[in-house]
N, C-alpha and C. Protein backbone atom coordinates (compact mmCIF):
# COMPACT_ATOMS: atom_id res chain seq x y z
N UNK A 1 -139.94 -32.09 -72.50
CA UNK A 1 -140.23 -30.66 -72.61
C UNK A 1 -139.50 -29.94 -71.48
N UNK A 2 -138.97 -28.79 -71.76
CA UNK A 2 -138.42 -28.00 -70.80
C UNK A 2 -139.18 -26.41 -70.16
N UNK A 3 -139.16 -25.80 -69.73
CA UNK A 3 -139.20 -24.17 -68.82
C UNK A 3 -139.57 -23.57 -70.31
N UNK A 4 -138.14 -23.63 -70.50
CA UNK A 4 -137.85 -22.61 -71.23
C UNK A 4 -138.99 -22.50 -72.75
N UNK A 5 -138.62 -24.06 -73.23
CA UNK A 5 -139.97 -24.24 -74.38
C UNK A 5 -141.16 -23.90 -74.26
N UNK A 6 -141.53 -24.51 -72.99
CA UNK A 6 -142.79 -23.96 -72.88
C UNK A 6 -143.19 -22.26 -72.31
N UNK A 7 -142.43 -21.60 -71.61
CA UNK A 7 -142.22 -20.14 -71.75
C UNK A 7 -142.21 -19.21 -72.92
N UNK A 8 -141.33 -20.30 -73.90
CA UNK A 8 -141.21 -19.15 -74.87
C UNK A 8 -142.43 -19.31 -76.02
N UNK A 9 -143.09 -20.78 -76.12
CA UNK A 9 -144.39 -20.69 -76.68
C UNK A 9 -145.33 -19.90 -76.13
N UNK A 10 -145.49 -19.94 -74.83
CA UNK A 10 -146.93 -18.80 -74.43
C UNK A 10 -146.08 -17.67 -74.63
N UNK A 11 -145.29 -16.74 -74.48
CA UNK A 11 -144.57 -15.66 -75.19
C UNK A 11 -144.81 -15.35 -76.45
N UNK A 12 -144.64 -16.61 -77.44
CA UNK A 12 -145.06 -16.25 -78.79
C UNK A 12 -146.45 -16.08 -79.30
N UNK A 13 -147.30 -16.81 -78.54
CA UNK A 13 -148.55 -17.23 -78.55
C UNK A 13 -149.55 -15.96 -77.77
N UNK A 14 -149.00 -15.47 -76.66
CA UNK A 14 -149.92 -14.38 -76.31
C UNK A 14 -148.94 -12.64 -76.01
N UNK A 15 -149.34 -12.02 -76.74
CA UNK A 15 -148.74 -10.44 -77.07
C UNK A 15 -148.40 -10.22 -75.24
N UNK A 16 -147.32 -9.44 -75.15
CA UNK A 16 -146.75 -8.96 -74.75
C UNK A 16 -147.28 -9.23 -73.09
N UNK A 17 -146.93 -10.75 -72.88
CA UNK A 17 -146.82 -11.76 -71.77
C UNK A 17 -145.68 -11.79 -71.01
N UNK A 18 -145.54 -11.82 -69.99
CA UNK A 18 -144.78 -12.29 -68.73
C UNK A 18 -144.87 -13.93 -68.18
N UNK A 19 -143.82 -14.71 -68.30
CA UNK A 19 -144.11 -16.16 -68.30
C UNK A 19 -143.42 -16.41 -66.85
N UNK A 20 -143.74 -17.60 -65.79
CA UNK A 20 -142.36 -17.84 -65.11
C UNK A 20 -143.35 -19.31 -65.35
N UNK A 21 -142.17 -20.23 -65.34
CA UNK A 21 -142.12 -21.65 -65.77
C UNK A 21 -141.69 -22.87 -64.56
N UNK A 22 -142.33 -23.58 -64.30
CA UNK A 22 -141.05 -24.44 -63.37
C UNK A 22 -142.18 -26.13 -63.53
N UNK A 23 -140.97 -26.82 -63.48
CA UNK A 23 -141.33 -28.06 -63.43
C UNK A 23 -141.62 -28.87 -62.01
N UNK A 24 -142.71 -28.83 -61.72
CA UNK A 24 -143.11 -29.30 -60.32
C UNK A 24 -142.85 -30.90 -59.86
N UNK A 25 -142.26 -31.80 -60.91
CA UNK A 25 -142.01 -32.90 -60.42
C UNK A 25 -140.38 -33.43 -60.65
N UNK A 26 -139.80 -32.33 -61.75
CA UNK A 26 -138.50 -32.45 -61.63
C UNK A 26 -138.49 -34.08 -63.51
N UNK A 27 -139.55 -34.21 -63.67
CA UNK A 27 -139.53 -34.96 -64.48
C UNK A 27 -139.67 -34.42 -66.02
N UNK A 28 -139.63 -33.58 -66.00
CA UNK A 28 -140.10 -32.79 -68.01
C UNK A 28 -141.51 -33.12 -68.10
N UNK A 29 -142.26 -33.17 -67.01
CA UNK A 29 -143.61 -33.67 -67.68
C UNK A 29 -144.93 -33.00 -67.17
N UNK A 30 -144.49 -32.25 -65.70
CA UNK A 30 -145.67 -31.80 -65.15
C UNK A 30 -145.39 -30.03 -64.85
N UNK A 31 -145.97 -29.76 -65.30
CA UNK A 31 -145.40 -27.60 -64.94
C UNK A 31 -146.24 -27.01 -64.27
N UNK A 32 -146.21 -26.23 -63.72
CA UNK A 32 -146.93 -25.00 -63.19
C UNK A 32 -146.26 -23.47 -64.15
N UNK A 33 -147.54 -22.85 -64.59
CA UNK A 33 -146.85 -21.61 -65.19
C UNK A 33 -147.61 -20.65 -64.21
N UNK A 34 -146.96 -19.66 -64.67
CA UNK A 34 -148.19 -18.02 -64.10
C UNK A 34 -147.76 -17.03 -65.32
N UNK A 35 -148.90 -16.59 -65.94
CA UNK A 35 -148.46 -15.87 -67.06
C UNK A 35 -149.17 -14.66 -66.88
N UNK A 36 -148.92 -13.47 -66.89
CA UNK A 36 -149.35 -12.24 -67.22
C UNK A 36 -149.45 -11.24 -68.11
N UNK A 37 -150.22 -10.95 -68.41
CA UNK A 37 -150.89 -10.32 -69.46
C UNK A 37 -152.07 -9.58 -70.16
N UNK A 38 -151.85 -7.93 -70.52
CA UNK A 38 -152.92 -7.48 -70.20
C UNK A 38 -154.08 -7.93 -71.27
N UNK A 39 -153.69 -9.06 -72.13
CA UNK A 39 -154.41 -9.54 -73.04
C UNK A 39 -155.76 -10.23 -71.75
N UNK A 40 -155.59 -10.79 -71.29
CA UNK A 40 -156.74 -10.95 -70.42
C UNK A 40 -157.73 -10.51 -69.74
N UNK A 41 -157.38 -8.76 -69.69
CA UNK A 41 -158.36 -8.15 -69.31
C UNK A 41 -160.15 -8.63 -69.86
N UNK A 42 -160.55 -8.58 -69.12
CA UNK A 42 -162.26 -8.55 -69.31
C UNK A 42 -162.42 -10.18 -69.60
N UNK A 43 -161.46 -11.20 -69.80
CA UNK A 43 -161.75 -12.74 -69.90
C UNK A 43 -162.03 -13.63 -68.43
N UNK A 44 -163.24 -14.18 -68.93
CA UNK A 44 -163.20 -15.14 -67.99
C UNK A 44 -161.82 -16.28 -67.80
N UNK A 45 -162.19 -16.93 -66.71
CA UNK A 45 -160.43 -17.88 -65.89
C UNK A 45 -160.39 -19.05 -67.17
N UNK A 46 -161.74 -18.96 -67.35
CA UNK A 46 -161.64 -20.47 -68.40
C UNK A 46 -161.21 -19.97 -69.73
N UNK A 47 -161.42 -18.97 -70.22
CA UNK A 47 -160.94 -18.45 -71.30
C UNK A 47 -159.58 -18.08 -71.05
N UNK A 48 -159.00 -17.77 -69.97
CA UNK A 48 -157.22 -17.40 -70.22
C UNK A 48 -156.69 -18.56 -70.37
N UNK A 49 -157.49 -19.89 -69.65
CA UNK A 49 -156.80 -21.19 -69.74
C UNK A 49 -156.86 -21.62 -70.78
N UNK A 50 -158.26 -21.25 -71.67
CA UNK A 50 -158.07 -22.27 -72.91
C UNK A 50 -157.01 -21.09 -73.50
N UNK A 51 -156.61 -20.03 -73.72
CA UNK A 51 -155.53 -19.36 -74.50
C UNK A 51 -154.54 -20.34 -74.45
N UNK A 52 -154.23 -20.00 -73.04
CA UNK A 52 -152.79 -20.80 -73.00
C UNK A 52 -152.48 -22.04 -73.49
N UNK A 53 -153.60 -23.26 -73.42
CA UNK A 53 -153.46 -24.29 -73.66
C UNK A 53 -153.41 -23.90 -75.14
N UNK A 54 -154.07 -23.83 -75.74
CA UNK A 54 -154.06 -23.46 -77.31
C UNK A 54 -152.51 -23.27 -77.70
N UNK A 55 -151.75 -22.52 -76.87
CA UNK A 55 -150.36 -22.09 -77.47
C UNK A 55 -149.62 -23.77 -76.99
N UNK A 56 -150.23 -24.28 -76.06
CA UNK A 56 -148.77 -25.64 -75.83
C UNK A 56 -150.13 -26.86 -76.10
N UNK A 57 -151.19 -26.32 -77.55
CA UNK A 57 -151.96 -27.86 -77.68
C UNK A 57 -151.08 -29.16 -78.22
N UNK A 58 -150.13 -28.95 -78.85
CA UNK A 58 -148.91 -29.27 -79.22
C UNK A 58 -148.63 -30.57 -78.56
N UNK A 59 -148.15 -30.22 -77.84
CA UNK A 59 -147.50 -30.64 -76.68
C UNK A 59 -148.55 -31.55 -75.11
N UNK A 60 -149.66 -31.01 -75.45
CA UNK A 60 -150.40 -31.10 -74.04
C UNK A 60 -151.01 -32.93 -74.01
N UNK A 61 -150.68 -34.05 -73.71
CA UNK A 61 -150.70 -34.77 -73.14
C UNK A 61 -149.83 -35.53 -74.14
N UNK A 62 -148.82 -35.43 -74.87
CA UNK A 62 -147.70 -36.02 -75.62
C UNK A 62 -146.26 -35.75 -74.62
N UNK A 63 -146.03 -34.33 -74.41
CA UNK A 63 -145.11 -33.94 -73.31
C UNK A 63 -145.38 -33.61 -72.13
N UNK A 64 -146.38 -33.12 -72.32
CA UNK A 64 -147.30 -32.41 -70.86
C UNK A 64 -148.05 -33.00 -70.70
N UNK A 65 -147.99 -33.70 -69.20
CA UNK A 65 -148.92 -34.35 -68.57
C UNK A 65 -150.23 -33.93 -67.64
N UNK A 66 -149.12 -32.39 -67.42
CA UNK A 66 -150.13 -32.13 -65.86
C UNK A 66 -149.64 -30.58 -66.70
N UNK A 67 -150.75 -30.12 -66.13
CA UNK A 67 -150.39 -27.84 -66.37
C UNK A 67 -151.08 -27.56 -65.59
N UNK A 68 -150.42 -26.77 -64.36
CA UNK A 68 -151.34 -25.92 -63.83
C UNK A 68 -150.63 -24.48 -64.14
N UNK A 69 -152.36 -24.16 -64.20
CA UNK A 69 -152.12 -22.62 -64.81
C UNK A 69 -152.52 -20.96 -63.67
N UNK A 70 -151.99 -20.39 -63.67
CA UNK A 70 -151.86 -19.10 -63.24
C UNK A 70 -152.26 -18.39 -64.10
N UNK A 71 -153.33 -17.35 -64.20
CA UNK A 71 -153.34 -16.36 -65.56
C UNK A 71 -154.14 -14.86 -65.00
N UNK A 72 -153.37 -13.96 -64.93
CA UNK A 72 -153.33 -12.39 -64.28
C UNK A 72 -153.28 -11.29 -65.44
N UNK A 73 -154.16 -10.18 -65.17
CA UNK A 73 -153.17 -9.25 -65.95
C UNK A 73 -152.45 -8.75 -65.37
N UNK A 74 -151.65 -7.47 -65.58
CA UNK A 74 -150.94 -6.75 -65.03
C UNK A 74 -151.17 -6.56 -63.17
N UNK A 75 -152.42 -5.85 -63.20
CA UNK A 75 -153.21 -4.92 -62.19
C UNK A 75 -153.25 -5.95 -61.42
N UNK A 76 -154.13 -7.56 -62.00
CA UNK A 76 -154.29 -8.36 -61.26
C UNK A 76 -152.99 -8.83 -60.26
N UNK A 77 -152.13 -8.99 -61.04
CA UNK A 77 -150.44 -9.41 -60.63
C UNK A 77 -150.12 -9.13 -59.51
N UNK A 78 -150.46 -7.44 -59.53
CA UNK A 78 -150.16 -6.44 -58.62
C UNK A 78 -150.70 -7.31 -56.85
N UNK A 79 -151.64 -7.30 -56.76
CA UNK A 79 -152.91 -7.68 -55.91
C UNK A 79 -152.55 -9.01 -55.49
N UNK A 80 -151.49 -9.49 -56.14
CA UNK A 80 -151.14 -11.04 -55.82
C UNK A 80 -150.26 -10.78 -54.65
């Protein structure tokens, strides 16, 4: 699995998202994302995570081993 695949699934998967992608072990297998989006407003942390996972269930312990997740809206972003 690459950045980019998995970027452009949570892209397709949650409306009008901001993705940055990177592979934390250099192996295709473990990522860190941070995704933003004002789709999250008013969700609890566990609910933006299960979103996301939902868009790469696919994938999530076949290619993806490890995900750590980041999940902001906009405002939140800001504050980061």
């Amino acid at each position: 699995m690459n950045i980019n695949s998995i970027k452009q699934k949570i892209e397709d998967s949650i409306s009008e998202s901001s993705v940055e992608a990177q592979d934390t072990t250099g192996t295709g297998d473990h990522f860190s994302v941070v995704v933003v989006s004002d789709v999250f407003d008013g969700m609890s942390l566990i609910d933006r995570h299960k979103l996301i996972y939902k868009s790469l269930e696919q994938y999530i312990t076949r290619e993806i081993h490890a995900l750590q997740i980041k999940a902001y809206t906009k405002k939140e972003a800001k504050d980061v």
